[in-house]
Protein backbone atom coordinates (compact mmCIF):
# COMPACT_ATOMS: atom_id res chain seq x y z
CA UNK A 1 0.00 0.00 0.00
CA UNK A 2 1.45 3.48 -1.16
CA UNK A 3 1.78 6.51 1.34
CA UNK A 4 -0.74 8.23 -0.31
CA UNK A 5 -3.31 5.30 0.16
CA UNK A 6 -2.69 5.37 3.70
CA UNK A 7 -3.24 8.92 3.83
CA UNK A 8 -6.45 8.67 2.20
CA UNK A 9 -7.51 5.70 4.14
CA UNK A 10 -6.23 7.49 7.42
CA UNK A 11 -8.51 10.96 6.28
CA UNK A 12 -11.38 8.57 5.38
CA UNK A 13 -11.31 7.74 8.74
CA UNK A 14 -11.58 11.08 10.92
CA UNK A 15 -14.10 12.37 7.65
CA UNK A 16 -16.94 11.81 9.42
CA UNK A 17 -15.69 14.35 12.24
CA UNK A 18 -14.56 17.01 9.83
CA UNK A 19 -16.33 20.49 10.36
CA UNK A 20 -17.61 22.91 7.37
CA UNK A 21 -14.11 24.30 5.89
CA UNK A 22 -11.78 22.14 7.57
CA UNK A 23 -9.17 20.27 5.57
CA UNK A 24 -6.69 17.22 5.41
CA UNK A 25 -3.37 19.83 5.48
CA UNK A 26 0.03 19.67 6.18
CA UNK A 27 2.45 16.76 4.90
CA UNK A 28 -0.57 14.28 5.09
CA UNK A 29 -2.34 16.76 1.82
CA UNK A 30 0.99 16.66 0.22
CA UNK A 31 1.22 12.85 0.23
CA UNK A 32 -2.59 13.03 -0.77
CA UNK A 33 -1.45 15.04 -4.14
CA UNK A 34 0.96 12.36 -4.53
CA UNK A 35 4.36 13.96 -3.15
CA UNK A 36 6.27 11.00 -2.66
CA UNK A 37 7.78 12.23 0.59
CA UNK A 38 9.26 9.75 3.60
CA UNK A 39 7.58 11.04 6.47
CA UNK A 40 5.89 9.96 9.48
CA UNK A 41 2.72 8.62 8.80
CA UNK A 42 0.37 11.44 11.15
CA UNK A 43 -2.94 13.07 9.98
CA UNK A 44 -2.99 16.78 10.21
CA UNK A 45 -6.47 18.33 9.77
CA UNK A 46 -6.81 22.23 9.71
CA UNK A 47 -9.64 24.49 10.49
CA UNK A 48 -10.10 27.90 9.18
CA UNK A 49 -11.80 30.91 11.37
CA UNK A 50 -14.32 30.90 12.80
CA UNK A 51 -13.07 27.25 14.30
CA UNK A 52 -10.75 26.57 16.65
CA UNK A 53 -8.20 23.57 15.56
CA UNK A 54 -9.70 19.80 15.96
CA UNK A 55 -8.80 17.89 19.38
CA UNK A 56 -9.23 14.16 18.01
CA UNK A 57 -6.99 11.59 19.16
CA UNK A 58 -4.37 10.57 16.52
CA UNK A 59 -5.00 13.60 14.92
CA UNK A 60 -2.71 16.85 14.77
CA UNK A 61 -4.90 20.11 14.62
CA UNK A 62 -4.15 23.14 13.52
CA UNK A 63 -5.59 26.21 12.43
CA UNK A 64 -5.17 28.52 9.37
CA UNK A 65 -5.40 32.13 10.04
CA UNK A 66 -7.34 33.17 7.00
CA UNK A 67 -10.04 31.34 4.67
CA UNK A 68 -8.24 29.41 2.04
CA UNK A 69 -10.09 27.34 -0.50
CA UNK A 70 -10.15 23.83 -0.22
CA UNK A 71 -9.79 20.28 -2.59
CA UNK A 72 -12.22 17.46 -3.00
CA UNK A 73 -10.28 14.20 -4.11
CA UNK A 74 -11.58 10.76 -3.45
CA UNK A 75 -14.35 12.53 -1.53
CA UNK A 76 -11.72 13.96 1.23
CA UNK A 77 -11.76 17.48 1.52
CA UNK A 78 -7.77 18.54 0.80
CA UNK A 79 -5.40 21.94 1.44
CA UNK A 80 -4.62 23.14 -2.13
CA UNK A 81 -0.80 22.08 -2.89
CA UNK A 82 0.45 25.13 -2.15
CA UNK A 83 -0.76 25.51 1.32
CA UNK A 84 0.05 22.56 2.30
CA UNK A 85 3.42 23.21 1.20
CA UNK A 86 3.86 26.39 3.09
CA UNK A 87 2.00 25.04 6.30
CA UNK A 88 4.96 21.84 6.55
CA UNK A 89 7.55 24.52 5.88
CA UNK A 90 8.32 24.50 9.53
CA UNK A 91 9.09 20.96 10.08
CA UNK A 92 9.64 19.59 7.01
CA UNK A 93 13.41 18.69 6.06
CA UNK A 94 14.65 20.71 3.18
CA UNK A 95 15.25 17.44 1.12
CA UNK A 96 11.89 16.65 1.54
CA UNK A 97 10.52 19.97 0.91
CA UNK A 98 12.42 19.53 -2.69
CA UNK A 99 11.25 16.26 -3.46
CA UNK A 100 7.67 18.04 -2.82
CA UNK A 101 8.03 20.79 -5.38
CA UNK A 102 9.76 18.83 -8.38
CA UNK A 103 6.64 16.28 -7.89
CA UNK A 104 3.94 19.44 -7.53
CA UNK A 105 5.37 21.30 -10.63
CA UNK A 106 5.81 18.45 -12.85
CA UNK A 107 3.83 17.80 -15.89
CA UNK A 108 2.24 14.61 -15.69
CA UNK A 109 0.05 12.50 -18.02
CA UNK A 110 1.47 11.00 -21.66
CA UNK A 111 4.49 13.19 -22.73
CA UNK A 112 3.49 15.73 -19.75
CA UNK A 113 -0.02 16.11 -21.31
CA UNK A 114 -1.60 16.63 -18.30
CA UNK A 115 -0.99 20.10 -16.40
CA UNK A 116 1.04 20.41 -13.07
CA UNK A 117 -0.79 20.78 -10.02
CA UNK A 118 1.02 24.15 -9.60
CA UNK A 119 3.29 25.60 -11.76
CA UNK A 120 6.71 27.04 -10.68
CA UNK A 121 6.42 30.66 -11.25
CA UNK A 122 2.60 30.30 -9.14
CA UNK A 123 4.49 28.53 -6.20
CA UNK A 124 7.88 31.05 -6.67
CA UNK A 125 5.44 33.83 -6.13
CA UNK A 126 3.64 32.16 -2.70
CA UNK A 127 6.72 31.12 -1.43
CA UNK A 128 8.67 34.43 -1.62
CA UNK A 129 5.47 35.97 -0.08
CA UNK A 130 5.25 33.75 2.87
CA UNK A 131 6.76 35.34 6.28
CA UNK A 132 5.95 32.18 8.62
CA UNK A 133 8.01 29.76 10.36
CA UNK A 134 10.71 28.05 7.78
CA UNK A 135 10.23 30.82 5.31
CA UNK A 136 14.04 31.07 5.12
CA UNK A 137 14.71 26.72 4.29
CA UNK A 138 11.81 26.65 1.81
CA UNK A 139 12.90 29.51 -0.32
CA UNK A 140 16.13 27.48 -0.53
CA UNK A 141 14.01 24.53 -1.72
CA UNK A 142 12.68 26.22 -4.02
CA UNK A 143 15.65 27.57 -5.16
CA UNK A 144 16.83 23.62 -6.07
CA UNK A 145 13.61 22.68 -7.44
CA UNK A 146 13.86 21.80 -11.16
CA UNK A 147 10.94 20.96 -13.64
CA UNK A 148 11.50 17.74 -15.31
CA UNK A 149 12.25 15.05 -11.98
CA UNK A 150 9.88 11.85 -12.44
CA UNK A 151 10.90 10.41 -9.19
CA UNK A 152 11.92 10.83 -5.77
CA UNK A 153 15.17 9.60 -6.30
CA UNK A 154 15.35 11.82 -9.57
CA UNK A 155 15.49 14.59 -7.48
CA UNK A 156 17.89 12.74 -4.96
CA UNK A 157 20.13 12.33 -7.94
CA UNK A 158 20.38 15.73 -8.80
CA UNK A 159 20.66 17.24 -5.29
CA UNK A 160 23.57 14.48 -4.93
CA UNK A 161 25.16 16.43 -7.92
CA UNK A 162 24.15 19.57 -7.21
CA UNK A 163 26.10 18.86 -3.73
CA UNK A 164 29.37 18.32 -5.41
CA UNK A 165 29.02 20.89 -7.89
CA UNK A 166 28.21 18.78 -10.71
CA UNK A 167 24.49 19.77 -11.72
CA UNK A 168 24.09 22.88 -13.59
CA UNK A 169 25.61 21.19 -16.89
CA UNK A 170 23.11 18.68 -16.61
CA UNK A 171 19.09 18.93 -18.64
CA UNK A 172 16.58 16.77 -16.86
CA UNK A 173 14.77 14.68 -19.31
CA UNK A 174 16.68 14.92 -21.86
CA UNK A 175 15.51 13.77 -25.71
CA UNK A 176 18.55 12.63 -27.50
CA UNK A 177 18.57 11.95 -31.15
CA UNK A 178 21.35 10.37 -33.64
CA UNK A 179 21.41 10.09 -37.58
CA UNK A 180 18.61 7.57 -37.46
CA UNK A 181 16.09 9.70 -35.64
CA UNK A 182 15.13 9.63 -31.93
CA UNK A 183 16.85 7.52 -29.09
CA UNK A 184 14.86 8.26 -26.33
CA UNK A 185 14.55 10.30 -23.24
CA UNK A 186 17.41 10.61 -20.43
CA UNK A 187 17.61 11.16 -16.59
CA UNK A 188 20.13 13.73 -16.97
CA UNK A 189 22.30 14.73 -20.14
CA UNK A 190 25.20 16.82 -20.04
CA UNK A 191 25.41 17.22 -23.87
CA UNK A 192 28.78 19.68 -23.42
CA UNK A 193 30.24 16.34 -21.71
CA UNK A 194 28.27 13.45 -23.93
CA UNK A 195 27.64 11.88 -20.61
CA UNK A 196 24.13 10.72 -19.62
CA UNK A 197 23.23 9.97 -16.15
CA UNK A 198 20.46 7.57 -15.18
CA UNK A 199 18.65 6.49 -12.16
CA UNK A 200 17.44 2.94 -11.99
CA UNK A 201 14.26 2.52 -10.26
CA UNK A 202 12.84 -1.13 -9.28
CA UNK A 203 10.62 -1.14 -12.69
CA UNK A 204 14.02 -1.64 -14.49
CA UNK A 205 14.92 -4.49 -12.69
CA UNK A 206 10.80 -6.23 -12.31
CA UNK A 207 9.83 -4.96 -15.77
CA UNK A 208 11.44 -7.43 -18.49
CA UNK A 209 9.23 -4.40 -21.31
CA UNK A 210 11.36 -1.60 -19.40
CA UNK A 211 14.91 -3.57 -18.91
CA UNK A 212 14.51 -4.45 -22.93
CA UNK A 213 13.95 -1.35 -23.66
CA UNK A 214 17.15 0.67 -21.97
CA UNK A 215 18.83 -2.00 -23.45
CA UNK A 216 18.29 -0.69 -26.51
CA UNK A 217 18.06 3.23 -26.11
CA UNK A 218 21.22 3.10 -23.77
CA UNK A 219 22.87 0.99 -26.43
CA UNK A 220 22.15 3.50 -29.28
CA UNK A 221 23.09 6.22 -26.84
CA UNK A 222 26.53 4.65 -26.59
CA UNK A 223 26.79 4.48 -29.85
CA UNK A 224 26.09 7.98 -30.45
CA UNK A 225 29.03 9.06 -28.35
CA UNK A 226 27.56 9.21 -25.11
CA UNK A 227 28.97 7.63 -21.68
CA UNK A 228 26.44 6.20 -19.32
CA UNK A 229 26.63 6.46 -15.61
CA UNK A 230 23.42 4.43 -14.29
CA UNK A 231 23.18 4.86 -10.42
CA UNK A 232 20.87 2.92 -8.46
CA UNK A 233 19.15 4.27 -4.60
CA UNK A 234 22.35 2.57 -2.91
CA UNK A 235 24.58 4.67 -4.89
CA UNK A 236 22.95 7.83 -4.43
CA UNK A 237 21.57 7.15 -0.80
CA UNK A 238 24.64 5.55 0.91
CA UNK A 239 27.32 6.12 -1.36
CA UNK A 240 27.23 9.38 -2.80
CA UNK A 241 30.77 10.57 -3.00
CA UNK A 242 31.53 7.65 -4.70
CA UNK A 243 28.51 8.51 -7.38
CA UNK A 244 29.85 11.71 -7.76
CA UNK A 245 33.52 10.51 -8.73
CA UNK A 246 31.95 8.02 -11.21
């Protein structure tokens, strides 16, 4: 079961007990619009005036000090993402809070079809605006963000480079092509370089469709010109000065 099903199935729960304008908020909304975050697994509800915050047990209450609209998914009443963004600023670890924004500004759908649920300049513009507690770490994070990361450990990836210095040559999601026509789309691409880095999630390894076909774009890429550094979460997560030699 994902993170985000629990945190639906944990809001289904207390729905019952929600009052008129009050809201799943905090990290718990963000995992509801899908952030793929590792954090504890608490419900945070918030009320807006004229209530006072919930008192439910298993239930963190807060309030919101001015009305601030509000979205339905799956039935659950949900913060908007940009709320809930600015309402875990103070407790959220700046990692975190990046892995939040790449997911929230991403295009999603077939060939990013489907709009982001905010966009960067919209979020840029709240965030710069916002005076409460962690104001300071999540203008940083927003400050790392980058358009383009698929993945948590996407982003992980490219904070690991941008940690060593290694990450403003590199395009996220990158289309290569060679004299035959396209190759495909890449991780990261330093095209000054010809050196393509890619992250290798677990539907490389389970998916024989997927594993066939890096084969072959990762072949072609090779044979383009390109080197290929593939990294998997051990590299990144508990090796990452030796992922940023390679």
């Amino acid at each position: 079961e994902s993170t985000r099903e629990q945190a639906l199935q944990a809001a289904r729960l207390i729905l019952p007990r929600l009052r008129a304008g009050e809201a799943i908020s905090h990290t718990s909304a963000l995992l509801i619009h899908g952030c793929p975050l590792r954090v504890a697994p608490e419900l945070h509800v918030t009320a807006q005036p004229p209530f006072t915050r919930t008192r439910a047990r298993g239930v963190h209450g807060h309030e919101w000090d001015s009305p601030t609209p509000i979205a339905i998914i799956n039935g659950v009443p949900v913060a908007f993402p940009e709320t809930a963004l600015l309402q875990s600023a103070p407790t959220l670890p700046l990692i975190e809070q990046v892995v939040a924004i790449d997911h929230l500004v991403r295009p999603r759908g077939f060939a990013g079809r489907v709009p982001a649920l905010t966009s960067a300049e919209s979020l840029d513009t709240s965030v710069h605006g916002f005076r409460g507690r962690g104001a300071r770490t999540i203008r940083i994070a927003v400050e790392l963000a980058r358009v383009g990361a698929e993945s948590r450990m996407e982003t992980l990836t490219r904070l690991l480079l941008h940690a060593f210095g290694l990450a403003d040559s590199f395009e996220l999601q990158a289309e290569l092509v060679d004299t035959d026509g396209w190759i495909g789309r890449f991780d990261l691409v330093d095209r000054a370089r010809m050196t393509i880095v890619e992250f290798d999630g677990d539907q490389h390894r389970t998916s024989k469709a997927q594993y066939e076909k890096d084969i072959w774009r990762l072949d072609r890429a090779r044979a383009a010109g390109y080197r290929v550094i593939r990294l998997r979460s051990a590299d990144v997560v508990h090796h990452p000065q030796e992922a940023a030699t390679r």
